[in-house]
N, C-alpha and C. Protein backbone atom coordinates (compact mmCIF):
# COMPACT_ATOMS: atom_id res chain seq x y z
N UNK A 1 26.43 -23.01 -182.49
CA UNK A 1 27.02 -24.01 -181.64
C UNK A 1 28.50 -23.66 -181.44
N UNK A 2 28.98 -23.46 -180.26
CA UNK A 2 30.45 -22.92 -179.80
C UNK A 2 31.13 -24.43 -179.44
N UNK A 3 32.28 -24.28 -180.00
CA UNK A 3 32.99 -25.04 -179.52
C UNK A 3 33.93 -24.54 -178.32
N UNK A 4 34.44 -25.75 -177.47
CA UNK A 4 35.30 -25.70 -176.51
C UNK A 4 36.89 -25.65 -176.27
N UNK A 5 37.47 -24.74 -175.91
CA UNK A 5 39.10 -25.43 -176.23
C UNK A 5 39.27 -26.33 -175.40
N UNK A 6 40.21 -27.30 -175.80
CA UNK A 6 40.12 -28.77 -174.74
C UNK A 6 41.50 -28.89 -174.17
N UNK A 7 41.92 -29.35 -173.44
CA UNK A 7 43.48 -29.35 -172.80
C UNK A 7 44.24 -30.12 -173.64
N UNK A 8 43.50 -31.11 -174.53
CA UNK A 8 44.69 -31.35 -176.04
C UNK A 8 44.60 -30.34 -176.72
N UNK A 9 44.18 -29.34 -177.20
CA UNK A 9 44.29 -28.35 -178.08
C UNK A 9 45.24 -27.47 -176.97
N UNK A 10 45.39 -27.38 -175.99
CA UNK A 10 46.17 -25.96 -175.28
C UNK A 10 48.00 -26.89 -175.47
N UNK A 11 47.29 -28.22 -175.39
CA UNK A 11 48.97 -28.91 -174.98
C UNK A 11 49.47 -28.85 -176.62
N UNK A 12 48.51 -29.10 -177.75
CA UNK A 12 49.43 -28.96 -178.86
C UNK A 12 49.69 -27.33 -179.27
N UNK A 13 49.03 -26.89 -178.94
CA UNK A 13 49.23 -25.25 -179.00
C UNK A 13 50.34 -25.31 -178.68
N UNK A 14 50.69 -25.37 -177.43
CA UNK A 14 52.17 -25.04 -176.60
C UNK A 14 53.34 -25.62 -177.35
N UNK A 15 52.65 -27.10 -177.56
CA UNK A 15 53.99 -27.48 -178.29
C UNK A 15 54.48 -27.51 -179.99
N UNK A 16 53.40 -26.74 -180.63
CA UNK A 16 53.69 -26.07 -181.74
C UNK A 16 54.27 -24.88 -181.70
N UNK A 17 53.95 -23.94 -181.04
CA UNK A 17 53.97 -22.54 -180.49
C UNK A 17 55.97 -22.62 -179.92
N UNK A 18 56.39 -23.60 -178.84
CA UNK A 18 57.99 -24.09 -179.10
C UNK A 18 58.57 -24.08 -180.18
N UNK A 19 57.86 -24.98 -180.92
CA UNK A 19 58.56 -25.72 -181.89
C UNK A 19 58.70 -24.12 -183.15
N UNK A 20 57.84 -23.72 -183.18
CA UNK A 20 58.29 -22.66 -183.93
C UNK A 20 59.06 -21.07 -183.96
N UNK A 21 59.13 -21.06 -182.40
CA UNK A 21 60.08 -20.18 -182.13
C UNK A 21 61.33 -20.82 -181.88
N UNK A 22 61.85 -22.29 -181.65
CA UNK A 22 63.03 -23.02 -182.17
C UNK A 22 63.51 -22.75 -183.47
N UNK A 23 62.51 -23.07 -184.31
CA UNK A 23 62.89 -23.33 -185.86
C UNK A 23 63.25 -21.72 -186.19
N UNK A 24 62.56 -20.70 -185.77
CA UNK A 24 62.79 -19.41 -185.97
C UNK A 24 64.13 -18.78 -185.55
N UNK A 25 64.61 -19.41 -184.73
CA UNK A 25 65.47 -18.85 -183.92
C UNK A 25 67.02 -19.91 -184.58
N UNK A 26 66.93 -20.86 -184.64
CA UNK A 26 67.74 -21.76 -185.51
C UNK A 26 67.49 -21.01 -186.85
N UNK A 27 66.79 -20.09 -187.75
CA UNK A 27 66.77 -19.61 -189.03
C UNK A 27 67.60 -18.70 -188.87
N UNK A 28 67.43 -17.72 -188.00
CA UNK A 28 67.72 -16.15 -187.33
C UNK A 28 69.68 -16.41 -187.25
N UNK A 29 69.55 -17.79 -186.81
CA UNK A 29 71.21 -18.11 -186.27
C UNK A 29 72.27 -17.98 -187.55
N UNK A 30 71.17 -18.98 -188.72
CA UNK A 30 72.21 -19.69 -189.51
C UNK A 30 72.20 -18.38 -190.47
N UNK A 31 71.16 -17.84 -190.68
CA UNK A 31 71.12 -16.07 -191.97
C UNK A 31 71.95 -14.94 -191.23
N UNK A 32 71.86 -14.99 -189.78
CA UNK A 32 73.08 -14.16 -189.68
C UNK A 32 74.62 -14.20 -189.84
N UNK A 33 74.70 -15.59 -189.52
CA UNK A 33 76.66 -16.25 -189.45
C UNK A 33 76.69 -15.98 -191.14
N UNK A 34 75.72 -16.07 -191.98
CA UNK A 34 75.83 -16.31 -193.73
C UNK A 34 76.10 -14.61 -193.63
N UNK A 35 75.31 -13.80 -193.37
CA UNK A 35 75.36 -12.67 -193.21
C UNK A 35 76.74 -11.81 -193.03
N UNK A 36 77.09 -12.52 -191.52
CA UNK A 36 78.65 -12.19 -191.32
C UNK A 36 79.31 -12.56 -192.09
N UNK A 37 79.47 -13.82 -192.61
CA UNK A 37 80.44 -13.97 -193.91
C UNK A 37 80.70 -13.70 -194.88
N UNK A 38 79.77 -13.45 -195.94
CA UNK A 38 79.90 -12.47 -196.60
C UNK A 38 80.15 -10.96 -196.59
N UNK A 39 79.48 -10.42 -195.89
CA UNK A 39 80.17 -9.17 -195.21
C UNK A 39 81.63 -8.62 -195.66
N UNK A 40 82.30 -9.87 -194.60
CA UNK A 40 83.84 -10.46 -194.39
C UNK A 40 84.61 -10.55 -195.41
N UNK A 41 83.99 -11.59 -196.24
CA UNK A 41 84.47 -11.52 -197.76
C UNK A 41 84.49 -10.74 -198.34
N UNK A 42 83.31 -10.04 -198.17
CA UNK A 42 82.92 -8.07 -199.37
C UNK A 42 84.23 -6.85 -198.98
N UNK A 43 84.32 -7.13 -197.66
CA UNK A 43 85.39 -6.42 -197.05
C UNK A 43 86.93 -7.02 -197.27
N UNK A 44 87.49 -8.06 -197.09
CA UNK A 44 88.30 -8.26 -197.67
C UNK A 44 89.36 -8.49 -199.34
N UNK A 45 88.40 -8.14 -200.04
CA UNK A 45 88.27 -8.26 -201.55
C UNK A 45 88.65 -6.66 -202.01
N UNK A 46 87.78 -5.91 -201.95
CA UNK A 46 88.70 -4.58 -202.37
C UNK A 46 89.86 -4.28 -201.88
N UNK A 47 90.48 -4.24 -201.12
CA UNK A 47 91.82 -3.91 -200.50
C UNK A 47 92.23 -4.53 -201.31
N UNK A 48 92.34 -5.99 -201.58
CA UNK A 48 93.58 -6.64 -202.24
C UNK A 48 93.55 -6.30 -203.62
N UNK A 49 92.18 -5.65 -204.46
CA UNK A 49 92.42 -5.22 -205.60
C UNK A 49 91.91 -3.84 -205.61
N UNK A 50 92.59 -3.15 -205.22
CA UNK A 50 92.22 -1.40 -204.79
C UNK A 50 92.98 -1.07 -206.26
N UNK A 51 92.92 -0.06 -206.91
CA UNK A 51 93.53 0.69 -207.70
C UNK A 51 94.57 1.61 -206.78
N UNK A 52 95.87 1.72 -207.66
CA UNK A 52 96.70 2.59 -207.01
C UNK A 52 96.35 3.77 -206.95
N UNK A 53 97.12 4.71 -206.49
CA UNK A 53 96.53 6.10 -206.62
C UNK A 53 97.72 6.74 -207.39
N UNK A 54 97.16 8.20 -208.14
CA UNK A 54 98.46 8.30 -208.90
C UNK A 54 99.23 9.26 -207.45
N UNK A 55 100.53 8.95 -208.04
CA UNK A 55 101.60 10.08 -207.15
C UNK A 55 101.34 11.33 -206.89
N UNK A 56 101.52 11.53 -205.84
CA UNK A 56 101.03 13.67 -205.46
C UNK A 56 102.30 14.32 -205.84
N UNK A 57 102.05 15.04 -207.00
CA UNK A 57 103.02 16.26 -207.28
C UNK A 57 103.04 17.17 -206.59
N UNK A 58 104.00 18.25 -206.32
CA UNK A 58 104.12 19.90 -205.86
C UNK A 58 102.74 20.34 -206.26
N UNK A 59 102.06 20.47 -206.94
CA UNK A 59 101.02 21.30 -207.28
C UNK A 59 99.64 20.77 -208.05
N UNK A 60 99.17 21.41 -207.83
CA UNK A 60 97.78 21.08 -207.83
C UNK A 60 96.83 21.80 -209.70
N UNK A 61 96.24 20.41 -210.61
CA UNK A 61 95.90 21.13 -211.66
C UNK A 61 94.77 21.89 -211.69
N UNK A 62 94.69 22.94 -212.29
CA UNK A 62 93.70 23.50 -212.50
C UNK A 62 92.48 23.21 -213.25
N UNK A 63 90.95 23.62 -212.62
CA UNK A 63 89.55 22.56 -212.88
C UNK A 63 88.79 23.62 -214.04
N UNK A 64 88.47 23.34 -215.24
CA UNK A 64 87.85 23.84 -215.99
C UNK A 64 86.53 23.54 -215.96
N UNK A 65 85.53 24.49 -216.22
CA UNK A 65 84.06 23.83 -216.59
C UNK A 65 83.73 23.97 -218.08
């Protein structure tokens, strides 16, 4: 015995089928801006605590193995 699709099943289709590429797309929004921000932060954080470098002398030491 086959069932039929009925024009309430196509109309809630449609309007589930919205509703979840909304909610997807509102997810997509808010994990990327979190995304960028941290980023931002990761990038601004070493610079301000970089290690110095030591001073360049005339010459260069020699590398043993």
């Amino acid at each position: 015995m086959g069932t039929s699709l009925t024009p309430e099943f196509w109309e809630r289709f449609a309007v589930l089928l919205v509703a979840a590429m909304g909610v997807t797309f509102v997810l997509t929004a808010v994990f990327d801006a979190l995304a960028v921000r941290l980023l931002r932060r990761r990038v601004q954080r070493p610079s301000a605590q970089a290690p110095s470098r030591p001073q360049a002398t005339g010459h260069r030491e020699s590398v043993r193995c």
